[in-house]
Protein backbone atom coordinates (compact mmCIF):
# COMPACT_ATOMS: atom_id res chain seq x y z
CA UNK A 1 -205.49 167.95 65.45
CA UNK A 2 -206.93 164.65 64.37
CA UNK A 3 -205.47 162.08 62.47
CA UNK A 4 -206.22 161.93 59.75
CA UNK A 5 -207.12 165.44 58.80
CA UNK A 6 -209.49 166.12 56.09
CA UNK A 7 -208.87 168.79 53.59
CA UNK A 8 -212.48 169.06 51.78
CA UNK A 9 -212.89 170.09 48.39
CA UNK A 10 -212.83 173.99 47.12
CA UNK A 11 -212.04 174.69 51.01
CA UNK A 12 -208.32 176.96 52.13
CA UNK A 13 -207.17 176.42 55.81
CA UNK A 14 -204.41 177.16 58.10
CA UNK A 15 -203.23 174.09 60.32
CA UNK A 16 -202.54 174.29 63.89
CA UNK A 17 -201.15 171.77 65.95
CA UNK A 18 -199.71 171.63 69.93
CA UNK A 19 -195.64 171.15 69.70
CA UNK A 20 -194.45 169.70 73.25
CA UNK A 21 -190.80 169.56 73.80
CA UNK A 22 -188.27 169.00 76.86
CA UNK A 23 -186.57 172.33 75.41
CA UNK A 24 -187.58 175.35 75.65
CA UNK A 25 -189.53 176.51 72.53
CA UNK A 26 -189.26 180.47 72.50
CA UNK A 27 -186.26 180.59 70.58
CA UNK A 28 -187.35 177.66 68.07
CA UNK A 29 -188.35 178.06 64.40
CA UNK A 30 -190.37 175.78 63.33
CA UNK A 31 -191.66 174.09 59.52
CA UNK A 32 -194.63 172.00 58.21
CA UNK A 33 -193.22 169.23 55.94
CA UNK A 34 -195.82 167.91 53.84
CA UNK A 35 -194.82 165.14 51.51
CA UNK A 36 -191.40 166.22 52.06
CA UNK A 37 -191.70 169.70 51.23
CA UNK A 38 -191.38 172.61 53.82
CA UNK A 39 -193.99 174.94 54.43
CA UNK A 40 -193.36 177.73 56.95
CA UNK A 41 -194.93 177.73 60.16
CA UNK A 42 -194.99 180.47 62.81
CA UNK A 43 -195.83 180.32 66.34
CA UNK A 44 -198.73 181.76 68.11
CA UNK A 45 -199.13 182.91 72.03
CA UNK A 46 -195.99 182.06 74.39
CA UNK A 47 -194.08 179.03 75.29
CA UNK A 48 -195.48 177.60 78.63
CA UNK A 49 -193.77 174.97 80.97
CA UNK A 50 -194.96 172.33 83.13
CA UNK A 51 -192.75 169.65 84.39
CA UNK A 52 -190.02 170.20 81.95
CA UNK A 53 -192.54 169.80 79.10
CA UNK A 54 -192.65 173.19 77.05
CA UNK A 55 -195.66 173.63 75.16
CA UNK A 56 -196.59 175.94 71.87
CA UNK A 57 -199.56 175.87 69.34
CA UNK A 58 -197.89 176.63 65.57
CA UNK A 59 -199.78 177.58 62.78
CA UNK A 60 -198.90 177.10 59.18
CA UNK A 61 -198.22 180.74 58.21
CA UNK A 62 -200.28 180.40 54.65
CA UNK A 63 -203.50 178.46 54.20
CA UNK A 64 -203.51 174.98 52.78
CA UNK A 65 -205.58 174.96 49.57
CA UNK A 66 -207.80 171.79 48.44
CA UNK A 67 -208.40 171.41 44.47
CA UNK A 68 -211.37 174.12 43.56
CA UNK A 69 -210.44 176.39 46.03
CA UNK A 70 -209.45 180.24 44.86
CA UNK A 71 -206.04 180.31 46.22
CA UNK A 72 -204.50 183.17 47.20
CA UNK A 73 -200.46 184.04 46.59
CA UNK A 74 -198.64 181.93 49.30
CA UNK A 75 -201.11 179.48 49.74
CA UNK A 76 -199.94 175.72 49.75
CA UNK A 77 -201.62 174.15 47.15
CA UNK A 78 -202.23 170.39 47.42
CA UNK A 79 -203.15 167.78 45.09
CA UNK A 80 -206.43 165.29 45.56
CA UNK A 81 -205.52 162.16 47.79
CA UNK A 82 -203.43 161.46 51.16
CA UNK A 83 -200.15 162.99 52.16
CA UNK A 84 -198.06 162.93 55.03
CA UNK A 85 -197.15 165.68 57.34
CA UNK A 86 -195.39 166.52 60.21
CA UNK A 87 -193.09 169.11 61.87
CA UNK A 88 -189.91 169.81 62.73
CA UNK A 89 -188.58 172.33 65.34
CA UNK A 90 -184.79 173.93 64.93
CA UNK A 91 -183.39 175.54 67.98
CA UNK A 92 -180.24 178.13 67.58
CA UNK A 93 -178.14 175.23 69.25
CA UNK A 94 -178.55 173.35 66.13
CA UNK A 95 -180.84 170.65 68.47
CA UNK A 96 -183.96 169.56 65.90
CA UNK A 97 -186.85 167.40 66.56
CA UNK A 98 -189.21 165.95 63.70
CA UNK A 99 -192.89 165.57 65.33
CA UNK A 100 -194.55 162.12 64.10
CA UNK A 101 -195.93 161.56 60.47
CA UNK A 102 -199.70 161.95 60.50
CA UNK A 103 -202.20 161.56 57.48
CA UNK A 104 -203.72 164.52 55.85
CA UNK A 105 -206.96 163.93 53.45
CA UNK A 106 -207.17 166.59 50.54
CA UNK A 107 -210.90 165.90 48.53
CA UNK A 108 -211.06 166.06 45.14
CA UNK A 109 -214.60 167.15 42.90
């Protein structure tokens, strides 16, 4: 993931992004917040330790869809300009982490 992210024009994507935690993350949920608003997020492949640092990649369960693009029922849609994002990961325990704000790019025409 690079910061910022660029969203181009008529273009739908899924994001993925590495979530590193001192918890384990198998029985996290996890959302995308983009501007505030959640997006649902689900996890792909297995929670891996090293050190006492748990790793997972996350994917946003829907594409993200630029202005022009034909999107599709579940699809967040997104305006023209920047936005922030970041994650947040909820474990049973109540315990919640919010990943740092990065800068995503959507193009316009």
């Amino acid at each position: 993931m690079s910061d910022p992210l660029t969203l181009e024009y008529g273009s739908r994507r899924y994001l993925r992004m590495t979530i590193t935690a001192t918890s384990d993350l198998a029985t996290a949920t996890l959302a995308l917040l983009i501007d505030g608003a959640e997006h649902t997020m689900t996890w792909t492949g297995a929670a891996t330790s090293t050190s006492g640092q748990w790793t997972r990649v996350a994917e946003t369960a829907a594409p993200l869809a630029a202005p022009g693009a034909t999107a599709q029922p579940g699809d967040a849609v997104l305006t023209a300009g920047r936005h922030a994002y970041r994650y947040r990961v909820i474990w049973p325990d109540g315990q919640v982490i919010t990943g740092p704000t990065h800068t995503l790019t959507v193009t316009g025409a």
